[in-house]
C-alpha atoms as a PDB file:
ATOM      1  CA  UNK A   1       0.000   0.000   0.000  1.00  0.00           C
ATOM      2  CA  UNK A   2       1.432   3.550  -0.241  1.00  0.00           C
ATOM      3  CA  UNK A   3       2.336   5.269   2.315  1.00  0.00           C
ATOM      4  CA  UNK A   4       0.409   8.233   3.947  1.00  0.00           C
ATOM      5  CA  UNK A   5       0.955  11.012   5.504  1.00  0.00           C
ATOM      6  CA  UNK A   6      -1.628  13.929   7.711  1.00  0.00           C
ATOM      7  CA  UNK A   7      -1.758  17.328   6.833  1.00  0.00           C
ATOM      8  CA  UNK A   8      -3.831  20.232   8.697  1.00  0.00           C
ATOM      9  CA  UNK A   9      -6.964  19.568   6.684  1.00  0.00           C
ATOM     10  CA  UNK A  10      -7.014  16.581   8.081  1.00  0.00           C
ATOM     11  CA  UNK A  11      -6.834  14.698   4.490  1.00  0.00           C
ATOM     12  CA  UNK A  12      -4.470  11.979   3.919  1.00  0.00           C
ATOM     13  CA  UNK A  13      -1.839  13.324   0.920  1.00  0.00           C
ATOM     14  CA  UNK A  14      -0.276  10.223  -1.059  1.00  0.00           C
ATOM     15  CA  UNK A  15       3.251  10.548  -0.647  1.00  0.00           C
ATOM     16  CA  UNK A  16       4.542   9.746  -4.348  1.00  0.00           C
ATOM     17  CA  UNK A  17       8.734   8.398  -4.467  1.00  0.00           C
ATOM     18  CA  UNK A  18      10.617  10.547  -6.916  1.00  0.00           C
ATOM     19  CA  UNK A  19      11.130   6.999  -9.112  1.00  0.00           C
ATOM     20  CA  UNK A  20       7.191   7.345  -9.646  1.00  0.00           C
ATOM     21  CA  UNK A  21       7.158  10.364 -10.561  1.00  0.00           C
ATOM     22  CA  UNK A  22       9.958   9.990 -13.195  1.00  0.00           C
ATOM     23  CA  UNK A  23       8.595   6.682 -14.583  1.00  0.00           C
ATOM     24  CA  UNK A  24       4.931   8.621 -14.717  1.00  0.00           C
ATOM     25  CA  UNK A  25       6.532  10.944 -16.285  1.00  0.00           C
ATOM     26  CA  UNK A  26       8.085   8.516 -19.323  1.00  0.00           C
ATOM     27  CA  UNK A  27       5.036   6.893 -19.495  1.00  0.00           C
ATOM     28  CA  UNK A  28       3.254  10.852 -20.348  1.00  0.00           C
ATOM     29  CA  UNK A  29       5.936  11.604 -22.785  1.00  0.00           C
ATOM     30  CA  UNK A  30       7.147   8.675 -23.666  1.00  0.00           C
ATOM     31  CA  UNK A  31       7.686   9.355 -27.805  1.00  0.00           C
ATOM     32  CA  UNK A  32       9.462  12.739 -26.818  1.00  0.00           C
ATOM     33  CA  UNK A  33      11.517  10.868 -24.387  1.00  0.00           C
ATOM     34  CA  UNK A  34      12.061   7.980 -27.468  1.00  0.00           C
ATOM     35  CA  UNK A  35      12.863  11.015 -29.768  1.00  0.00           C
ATOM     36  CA  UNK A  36      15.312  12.724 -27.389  1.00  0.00           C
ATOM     37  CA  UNK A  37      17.287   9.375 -26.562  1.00  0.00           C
ATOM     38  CA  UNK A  38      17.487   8.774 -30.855  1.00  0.00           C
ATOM     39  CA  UNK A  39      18.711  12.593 -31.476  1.00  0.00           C
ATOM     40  CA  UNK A  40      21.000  12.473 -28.522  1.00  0.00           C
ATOM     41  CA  UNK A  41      22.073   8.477 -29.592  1.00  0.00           C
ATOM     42  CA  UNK A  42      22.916  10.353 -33.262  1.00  0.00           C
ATOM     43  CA  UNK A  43      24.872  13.437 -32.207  1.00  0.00           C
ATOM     44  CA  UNK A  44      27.124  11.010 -30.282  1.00  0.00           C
ATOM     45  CA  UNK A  45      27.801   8.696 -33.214  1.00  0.00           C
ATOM     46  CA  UNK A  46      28.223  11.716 -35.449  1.00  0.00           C
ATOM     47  CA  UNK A  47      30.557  13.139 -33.253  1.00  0.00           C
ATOM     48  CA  UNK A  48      32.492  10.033 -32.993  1.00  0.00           C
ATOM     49  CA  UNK A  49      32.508   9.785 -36.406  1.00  0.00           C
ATOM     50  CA  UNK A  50      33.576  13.545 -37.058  1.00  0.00           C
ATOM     51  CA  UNK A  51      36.527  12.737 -34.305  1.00  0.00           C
ATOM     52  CA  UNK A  52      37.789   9.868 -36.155  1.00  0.00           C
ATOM     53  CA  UNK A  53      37.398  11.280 -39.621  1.00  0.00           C
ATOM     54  CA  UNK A  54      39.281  14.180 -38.665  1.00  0.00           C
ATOM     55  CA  UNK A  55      42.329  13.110 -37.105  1.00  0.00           C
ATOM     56  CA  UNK A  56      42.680  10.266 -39.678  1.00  0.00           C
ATOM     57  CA  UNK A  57      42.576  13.579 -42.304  1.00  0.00           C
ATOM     58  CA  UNK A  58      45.152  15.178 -40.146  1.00  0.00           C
ATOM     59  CA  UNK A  59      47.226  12.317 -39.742  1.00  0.00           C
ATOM     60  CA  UNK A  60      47.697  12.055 -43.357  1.00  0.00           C
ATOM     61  CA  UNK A  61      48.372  16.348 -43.863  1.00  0.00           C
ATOM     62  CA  UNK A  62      51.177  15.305 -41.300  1.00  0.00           C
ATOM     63  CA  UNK A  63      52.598  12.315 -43.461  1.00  0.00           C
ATOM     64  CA  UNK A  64      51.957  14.546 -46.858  1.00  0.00           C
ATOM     65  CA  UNK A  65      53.769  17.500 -45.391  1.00  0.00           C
ATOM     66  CA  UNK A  66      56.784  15.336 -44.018  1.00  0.00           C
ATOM     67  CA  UNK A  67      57.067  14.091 -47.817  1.00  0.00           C
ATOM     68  CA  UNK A  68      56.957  17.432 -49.084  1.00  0.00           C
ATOM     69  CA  UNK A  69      59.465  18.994 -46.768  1.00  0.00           C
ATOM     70  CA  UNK A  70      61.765  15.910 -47.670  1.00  0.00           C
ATOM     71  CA  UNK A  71      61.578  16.130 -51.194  1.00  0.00           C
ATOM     72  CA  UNK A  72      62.403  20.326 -50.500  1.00  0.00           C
ATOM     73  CA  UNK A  73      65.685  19.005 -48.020  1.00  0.00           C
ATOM     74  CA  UNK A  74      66.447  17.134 -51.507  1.00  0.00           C
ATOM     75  CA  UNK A  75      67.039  20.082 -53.232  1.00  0.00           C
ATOM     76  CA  UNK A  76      63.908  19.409 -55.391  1.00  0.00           C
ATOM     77  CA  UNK A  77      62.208  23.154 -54.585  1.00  0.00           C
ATOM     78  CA  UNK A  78      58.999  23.075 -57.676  1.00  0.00           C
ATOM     79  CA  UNK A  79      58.015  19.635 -56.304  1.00  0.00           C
ATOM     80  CA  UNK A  80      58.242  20.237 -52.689  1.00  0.00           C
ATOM     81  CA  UNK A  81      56.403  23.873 -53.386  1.00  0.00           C
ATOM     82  CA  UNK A  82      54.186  22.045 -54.965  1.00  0.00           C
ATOM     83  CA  UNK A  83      53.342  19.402 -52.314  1.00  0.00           C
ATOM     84  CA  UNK A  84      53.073  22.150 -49.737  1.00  0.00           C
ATOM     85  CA  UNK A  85      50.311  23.940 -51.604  1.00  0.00           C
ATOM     86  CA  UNK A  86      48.687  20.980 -52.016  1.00  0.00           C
ATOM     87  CA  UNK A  87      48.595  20.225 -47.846  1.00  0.00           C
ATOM     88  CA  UNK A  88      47.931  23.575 -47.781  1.00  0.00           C
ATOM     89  CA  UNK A  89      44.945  23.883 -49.864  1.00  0.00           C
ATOM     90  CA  UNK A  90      43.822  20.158 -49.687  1.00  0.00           C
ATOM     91  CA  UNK A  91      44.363  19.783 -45.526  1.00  0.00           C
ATOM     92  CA  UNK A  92      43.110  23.733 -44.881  1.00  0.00           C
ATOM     93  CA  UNK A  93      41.595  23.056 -41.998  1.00  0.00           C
ATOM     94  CA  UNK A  94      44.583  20.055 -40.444  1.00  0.00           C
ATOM     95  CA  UNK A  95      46.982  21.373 -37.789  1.00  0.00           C
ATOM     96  CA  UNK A  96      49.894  20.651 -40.630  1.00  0.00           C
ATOM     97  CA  UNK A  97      48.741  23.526 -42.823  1.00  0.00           C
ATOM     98  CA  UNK A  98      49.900  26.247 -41.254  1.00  0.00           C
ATOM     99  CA  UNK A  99      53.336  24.343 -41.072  1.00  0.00           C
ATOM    100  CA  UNK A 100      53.391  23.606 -45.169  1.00  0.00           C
ATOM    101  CA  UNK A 101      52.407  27.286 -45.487  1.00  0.00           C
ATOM    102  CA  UNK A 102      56.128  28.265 -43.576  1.00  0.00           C
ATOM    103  CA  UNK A 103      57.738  25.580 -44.598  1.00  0.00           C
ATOM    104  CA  UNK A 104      57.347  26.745 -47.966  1.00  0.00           C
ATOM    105  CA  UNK A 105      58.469  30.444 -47.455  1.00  0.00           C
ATOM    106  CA  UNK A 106      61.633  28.792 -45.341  1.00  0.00           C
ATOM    107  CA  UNK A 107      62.389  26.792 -49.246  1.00  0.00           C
ATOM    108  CA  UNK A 108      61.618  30.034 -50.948  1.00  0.00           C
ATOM    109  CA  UNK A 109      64.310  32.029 -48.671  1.00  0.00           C
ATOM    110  CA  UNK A 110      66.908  29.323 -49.550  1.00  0.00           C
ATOM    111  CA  UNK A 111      66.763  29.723 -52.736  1.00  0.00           C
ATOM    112  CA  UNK A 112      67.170  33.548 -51.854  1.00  0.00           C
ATOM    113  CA  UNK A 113      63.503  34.440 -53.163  1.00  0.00           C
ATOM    114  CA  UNK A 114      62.757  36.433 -50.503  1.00  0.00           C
ATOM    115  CA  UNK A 115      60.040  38.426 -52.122  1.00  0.00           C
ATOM    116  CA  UNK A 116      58.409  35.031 -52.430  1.00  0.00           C
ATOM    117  CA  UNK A 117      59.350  33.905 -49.164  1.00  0.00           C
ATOM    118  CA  UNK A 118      57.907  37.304 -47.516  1.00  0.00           C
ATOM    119  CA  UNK A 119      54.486  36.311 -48.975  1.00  0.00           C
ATOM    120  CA  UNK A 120      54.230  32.919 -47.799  1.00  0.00           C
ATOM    121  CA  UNK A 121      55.033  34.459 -44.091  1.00  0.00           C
ATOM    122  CA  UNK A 122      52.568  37.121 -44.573  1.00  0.00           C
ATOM    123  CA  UNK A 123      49.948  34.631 -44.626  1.00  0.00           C
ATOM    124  CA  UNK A 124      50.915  33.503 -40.948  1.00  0.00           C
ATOM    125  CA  UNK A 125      50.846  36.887 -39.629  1.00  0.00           C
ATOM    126  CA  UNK A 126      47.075  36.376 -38.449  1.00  0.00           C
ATOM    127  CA  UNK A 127      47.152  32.552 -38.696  1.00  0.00           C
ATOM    128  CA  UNK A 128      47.203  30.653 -35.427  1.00  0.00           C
ATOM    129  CA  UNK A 129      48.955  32.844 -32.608  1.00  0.00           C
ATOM    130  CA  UNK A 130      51.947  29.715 -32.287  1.00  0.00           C
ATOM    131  CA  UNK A 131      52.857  30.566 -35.626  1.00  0.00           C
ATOM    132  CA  UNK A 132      52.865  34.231 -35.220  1.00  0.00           C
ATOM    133  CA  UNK A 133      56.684  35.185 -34.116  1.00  0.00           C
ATOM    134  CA  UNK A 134      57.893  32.798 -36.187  1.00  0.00           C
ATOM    135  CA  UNK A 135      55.945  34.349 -38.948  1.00  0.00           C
ATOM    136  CA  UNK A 136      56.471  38.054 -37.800  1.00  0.00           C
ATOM    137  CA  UNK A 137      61.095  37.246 -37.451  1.00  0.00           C
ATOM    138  CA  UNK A 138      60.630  35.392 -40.782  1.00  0.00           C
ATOM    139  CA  UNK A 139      58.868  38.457 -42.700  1.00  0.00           C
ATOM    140  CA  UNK A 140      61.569  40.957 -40.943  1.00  0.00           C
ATOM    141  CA  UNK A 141      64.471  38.703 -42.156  1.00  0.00           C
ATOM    142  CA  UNK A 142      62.666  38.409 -45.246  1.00  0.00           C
ATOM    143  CA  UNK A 143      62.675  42.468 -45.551  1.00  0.00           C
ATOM    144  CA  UNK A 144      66.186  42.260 -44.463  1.00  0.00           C
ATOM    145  CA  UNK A 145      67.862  40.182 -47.055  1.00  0.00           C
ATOM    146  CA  UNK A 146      65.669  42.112 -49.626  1.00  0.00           C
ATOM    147  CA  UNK A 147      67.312  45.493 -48.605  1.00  0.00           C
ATOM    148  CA  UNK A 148      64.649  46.944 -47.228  1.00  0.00           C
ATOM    149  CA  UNK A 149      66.313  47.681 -43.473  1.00  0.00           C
ATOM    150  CA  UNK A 150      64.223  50.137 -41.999  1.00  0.00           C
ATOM    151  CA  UNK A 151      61.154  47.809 -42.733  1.00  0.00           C
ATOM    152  CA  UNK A 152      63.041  44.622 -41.209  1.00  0.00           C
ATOM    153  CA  UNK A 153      63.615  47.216 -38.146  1.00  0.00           C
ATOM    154  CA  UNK A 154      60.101  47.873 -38.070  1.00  0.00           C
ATOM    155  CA  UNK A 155      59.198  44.153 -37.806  1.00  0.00           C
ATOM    156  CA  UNK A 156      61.949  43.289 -35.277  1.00  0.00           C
ATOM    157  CA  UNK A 157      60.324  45.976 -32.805  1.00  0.00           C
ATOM    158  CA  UNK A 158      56.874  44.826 -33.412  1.00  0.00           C
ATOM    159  CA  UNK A 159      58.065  41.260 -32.772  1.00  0.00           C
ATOM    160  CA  UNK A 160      59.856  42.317 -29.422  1.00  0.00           C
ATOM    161  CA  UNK A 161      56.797  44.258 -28.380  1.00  0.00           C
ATOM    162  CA  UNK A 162      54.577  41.690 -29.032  1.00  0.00           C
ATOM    163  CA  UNK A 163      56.557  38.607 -27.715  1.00  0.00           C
ATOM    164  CA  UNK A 164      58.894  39.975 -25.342  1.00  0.00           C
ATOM    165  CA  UNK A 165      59.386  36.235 -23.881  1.00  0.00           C
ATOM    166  CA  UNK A 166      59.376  34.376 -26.955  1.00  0.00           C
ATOM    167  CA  UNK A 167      62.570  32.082 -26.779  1.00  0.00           C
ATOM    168  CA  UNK A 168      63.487  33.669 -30.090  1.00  0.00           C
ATOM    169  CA  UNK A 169      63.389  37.021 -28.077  1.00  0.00           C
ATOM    170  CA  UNK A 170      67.197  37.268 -28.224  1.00  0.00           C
ATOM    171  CA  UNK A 171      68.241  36.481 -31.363  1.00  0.00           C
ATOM    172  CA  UNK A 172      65.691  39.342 -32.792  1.00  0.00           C
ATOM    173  CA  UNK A 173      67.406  41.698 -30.465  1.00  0.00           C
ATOM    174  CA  UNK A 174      70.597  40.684 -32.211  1.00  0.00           C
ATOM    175  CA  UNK A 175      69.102  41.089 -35.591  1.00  0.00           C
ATOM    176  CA  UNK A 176      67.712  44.842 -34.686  1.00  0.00           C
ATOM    177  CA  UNK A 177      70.692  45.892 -33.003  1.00  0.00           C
ATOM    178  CA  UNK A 178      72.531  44.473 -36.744  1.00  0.00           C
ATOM    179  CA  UNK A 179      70.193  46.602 -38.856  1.00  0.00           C
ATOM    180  CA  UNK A 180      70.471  49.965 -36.733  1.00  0.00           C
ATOM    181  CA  UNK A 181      74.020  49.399 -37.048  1.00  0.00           C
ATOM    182  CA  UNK A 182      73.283  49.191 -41.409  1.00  0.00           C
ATOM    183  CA  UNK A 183      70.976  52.346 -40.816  1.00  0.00           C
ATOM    184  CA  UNK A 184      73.772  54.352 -39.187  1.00  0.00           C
ATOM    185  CA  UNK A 185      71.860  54.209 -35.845  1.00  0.00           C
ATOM    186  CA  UNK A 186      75.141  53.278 -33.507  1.00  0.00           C
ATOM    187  CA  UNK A 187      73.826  54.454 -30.525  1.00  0.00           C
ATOM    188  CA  UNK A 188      70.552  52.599 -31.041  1.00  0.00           C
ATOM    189  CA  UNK A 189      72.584  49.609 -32.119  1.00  0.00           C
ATOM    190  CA  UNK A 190      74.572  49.586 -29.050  1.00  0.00           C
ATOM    191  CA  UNK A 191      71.852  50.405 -27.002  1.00  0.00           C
ATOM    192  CA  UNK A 192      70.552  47.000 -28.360  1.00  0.00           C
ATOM    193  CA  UNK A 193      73.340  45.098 -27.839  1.00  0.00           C
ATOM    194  CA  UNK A 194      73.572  46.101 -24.098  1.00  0.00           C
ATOM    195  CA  UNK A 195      69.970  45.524 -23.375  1.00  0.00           C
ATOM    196  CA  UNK A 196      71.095  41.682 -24.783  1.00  0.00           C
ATOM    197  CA  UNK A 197      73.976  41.373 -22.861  1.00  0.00           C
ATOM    198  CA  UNK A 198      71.248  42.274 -19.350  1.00  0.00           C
ATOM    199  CA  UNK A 199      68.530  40.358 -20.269  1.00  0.00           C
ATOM    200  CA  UNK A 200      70.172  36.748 -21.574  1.00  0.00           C
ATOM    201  CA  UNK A 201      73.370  37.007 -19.744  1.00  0.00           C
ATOM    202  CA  UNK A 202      74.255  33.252 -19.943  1.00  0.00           C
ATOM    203  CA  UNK A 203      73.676  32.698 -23.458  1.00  0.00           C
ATOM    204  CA  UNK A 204      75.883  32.932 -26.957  1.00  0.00           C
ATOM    205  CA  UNK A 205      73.714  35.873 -27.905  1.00  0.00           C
ATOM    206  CA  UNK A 206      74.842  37.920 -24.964  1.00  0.00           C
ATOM    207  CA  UNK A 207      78.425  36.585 -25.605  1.00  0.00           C
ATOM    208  CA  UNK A 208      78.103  38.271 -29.312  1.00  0.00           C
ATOM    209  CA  UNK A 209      76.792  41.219 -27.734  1.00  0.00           C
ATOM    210  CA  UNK A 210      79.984  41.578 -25.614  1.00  0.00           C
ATOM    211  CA  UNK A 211      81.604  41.056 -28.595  1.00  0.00           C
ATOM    212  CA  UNK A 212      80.039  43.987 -30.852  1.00  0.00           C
ATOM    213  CA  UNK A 213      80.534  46.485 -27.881  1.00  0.00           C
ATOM    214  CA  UNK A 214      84.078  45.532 -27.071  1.00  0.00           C
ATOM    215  CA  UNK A 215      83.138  44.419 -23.206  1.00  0.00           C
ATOM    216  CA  UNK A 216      84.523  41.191 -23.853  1.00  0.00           C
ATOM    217  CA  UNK A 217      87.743  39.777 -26.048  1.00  0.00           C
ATOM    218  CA  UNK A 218      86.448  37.542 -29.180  1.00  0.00           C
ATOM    219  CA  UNK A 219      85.583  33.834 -28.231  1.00  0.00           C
ATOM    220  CA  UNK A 220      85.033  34.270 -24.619  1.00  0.00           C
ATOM    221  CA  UNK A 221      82.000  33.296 -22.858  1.00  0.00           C
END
């Protein structure tokens, strides 16, 4: 029998477990509760099957791109060009894209086409914020080798601005304090080189520095 319970009124209330009330409740709406459970059974498969789907694509933009950066390492530059754009534009949306995409400007720079190799990093500059410095110290060595100094400047103080931590932090203060020195700036330049020698005082960078400002003989440490 179920239980019972007295109330002011006087009237016995039927005290109803919260099982009954959900099985009631199933039984009331029991094709929206069928319906739910199918949509909700779907999105899970479909999700499962998006997961899978998509890193088996990216596991082959990985493979691809290895391939293509080989066949680049093996001096064959129009294949391995080639092969990137094709990760690129065939594996857009794969974690290896943005790495064919610099890869290719890196091959374009060793053959010493840095226009080329500018535009390839260009296409970084807003791509996915890991790429970023790389893309931002590529474009300003880019500018560099092209001539175009106070534009490499430019991009070497943006970079250290931006990424003042970035573990390739001192090498671009090397590279600025080099180009101030090719735009005359020598009080800039050394300014730059001290700031070097401070801030990454056990490293080979601040061991150059030394060097460039005479606080230290050649090959010391």
């Amino acid at each position: 029998m179920p239980s019972s319970t007295w109330v002011s009124s006087g009237e016995p209330q039927i005290r109803v477990s919260r099982t009954d009330q959900v099985m009631a409740f199933v039984k009331e709406k029991r094709e929206s509760v069928i319906a739910a459970s199918v949509v909700l059974l779907a999105a899970v498969i479909l999700g499962t099957w998006f997961f899978l789907h998509y890193r088996q694509i990216n596991d082959t933009a990985w493979k691809q791109l290895f391939i293509a950066q080989q066949t680049g390492f093996g001096g064959a530059y129009a294949e391995s060009e080639k092969k990137l754009d094709e990760v690129a534009a065939g594996f857009a949306r794969s974690d290896a894209a943005p790495y064919a995409v610099m890869s290719k400007g890196d091959i374009l720079f060793r053959q010493e086409k840095y226009k080329e190799a500018l535009e390839e990093y260009k296409k970084l500059l807003n791509g996915p914020a890991y790429m970023r410095p790389f893309a931002l110290y590529n474009a300003g060595k880019s500018r560099e080798a092209m001539a175009l100094t106070a534009e490499a400047a430019a991009d070497y103080r943006d970079f250290l601005a931006r990424y003042a931590d970035h573990m390739l932090a001192p090498e671009v203060h090397f590279s600025l304090a080099a180009v101030q020195e090719k735009l005359g700036d020598k009080e800039g330049a050394k300014a730059s080189y001290e700031k070097i020698a401070i801030l990454y005082p056990e490293t080979s960078w601040s061991a150059a520095a030394k060097e460039k400002t005479g606080q230290a003989a050649p090959g010391s440490k």
